[in-house]
C-alpha atoms as a PDB file:
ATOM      1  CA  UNK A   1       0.000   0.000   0.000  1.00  0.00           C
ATOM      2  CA  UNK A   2       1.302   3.281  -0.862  1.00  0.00           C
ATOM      3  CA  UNK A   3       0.861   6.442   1.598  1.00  0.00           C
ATOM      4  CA  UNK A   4       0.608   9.875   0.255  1.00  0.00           C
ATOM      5  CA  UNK A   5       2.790  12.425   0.726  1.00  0.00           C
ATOM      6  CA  UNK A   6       2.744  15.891   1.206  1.00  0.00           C
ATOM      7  CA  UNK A   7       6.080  17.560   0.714  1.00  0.00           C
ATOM      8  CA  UNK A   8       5.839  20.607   3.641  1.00  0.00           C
ATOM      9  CA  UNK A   9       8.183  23.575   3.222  1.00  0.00           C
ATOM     10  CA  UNK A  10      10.246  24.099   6.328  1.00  0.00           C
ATOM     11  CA  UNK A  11      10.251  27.089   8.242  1.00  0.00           C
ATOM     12  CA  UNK A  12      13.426  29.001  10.355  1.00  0.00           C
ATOM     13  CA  UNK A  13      11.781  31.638  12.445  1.00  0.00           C
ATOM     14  CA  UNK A  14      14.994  33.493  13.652  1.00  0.00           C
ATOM     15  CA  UNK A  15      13.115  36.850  14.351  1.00  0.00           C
ATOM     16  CA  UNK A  16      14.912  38.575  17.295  1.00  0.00           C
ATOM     17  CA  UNK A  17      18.202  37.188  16.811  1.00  0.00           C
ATOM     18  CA  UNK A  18      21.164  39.043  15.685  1.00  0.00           C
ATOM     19  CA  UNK A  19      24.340  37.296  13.393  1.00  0.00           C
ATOM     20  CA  UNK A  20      25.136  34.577  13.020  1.00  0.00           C
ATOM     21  CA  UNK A  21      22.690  32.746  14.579  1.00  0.00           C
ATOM     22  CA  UNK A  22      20.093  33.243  12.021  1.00  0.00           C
ATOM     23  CA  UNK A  23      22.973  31.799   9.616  1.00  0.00           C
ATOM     24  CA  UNK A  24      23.723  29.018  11.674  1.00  0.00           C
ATOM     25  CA  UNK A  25      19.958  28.224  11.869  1.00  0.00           C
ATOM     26  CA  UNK A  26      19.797  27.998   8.074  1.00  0.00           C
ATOM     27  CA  UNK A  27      22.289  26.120   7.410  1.00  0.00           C
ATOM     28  CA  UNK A  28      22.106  23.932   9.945  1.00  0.00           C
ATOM     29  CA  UNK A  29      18.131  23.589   8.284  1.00  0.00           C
ATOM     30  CA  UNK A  30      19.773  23.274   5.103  1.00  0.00           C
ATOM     31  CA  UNK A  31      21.977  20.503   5.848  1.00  0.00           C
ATOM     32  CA  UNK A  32      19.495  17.967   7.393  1.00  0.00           C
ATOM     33  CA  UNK A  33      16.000  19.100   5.498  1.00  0.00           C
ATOM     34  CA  UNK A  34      14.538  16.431   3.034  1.00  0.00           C
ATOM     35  CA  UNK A  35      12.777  19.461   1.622  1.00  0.00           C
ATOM     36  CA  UNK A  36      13.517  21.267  -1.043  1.00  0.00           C
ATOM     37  CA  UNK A  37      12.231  24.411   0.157  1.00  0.00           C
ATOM     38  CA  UNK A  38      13.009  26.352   2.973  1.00  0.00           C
ATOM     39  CA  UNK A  39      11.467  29.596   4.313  1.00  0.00           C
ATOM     40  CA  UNK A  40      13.568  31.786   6.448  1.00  0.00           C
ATOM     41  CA  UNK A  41      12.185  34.190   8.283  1.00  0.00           C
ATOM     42  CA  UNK A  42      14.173  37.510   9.861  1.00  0.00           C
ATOM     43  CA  UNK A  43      13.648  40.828  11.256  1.00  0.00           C
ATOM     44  CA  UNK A  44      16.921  42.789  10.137  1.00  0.00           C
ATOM     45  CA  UNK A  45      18.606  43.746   6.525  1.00  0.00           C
ATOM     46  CA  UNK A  46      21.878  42.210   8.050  1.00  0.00           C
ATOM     47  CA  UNK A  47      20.531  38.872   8.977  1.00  0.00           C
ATOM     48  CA  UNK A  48      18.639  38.887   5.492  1.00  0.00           C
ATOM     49  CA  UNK A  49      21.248  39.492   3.520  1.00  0.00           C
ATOM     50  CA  UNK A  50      24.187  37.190   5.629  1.00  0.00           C
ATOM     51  CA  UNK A  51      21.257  34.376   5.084  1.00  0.00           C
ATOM     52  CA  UNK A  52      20.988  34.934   1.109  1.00  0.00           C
ATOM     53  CA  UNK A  53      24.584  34.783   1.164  1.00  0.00           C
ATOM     54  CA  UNK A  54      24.810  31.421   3.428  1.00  0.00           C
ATOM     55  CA  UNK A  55      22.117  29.732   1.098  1.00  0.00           C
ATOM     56  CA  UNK A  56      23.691  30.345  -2.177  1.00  0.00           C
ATOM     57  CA  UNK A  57      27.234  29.609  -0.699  1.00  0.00           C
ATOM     58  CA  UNK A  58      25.593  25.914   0.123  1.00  0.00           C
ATOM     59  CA  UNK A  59      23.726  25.289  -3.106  1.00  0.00           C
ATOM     60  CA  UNK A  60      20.570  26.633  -2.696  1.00  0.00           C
ATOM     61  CA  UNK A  61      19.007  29.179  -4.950  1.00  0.00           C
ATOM     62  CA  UNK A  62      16.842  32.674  -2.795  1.00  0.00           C
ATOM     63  CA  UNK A  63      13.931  32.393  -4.695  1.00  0.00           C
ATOM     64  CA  UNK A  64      11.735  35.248  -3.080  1.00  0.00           C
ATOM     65  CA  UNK A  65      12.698  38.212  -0.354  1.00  0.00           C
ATOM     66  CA  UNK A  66       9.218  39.212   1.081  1.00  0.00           C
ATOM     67  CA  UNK A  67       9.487  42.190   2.775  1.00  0.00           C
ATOM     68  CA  UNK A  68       6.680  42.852   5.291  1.00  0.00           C
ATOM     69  CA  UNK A  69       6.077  45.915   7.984  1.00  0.00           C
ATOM     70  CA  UNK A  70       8.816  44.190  10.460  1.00  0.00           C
ATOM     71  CA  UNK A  71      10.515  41.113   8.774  1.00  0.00           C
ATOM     72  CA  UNK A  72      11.739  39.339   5.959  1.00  0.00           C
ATOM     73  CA  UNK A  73      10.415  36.132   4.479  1.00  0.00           C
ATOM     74  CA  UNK A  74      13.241  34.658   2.609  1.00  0.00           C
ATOM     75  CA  UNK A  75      12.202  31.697   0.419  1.00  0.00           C
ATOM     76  CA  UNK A  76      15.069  29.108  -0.711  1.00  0.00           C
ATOM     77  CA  UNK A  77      14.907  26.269  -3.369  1.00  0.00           C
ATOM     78  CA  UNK A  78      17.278  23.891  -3.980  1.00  0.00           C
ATOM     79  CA  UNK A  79      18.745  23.753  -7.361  1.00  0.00           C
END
């Protein structure tokens, strides 16, 4: 019998935290995710851009910045 499956998208919430632990979050996401999207989400330019930059230095692609009132909603694929 087969089961279906849903693939989810995972989610890094690392609001309120300043670098690197929003980059050691991700990756650390990235690394042991079966998914092959992740969202990240952040509440400071810094941490948003040190995240795109972690992503794409591990082989994932930042498909989507969302910018909202008081965070970012980064959206990673992998390629």
């Amino acid at each position: 019998m087969t089961v279906g499956y849903m693939e989810m998208k995972d989610t890094v919430d690392a609001r309120g935290l300043s670098c690197p632990q929003p980059v050691l979050l991700t990756i650390s996401k990235l690394k042991k995710t079966n998914s092959k999207e992740i969202e990240v989400i952040v509440d400071n330019d810094v941490s948003k851009e040190n995240v795109c930059r972690a992503a794409t230095s591990q082989g994932w692609m930042v498909d989507n910045v969302l910018e909202e009132t008081d965070q970012y909603k980064i959206h990673i694929r992998k390629v």
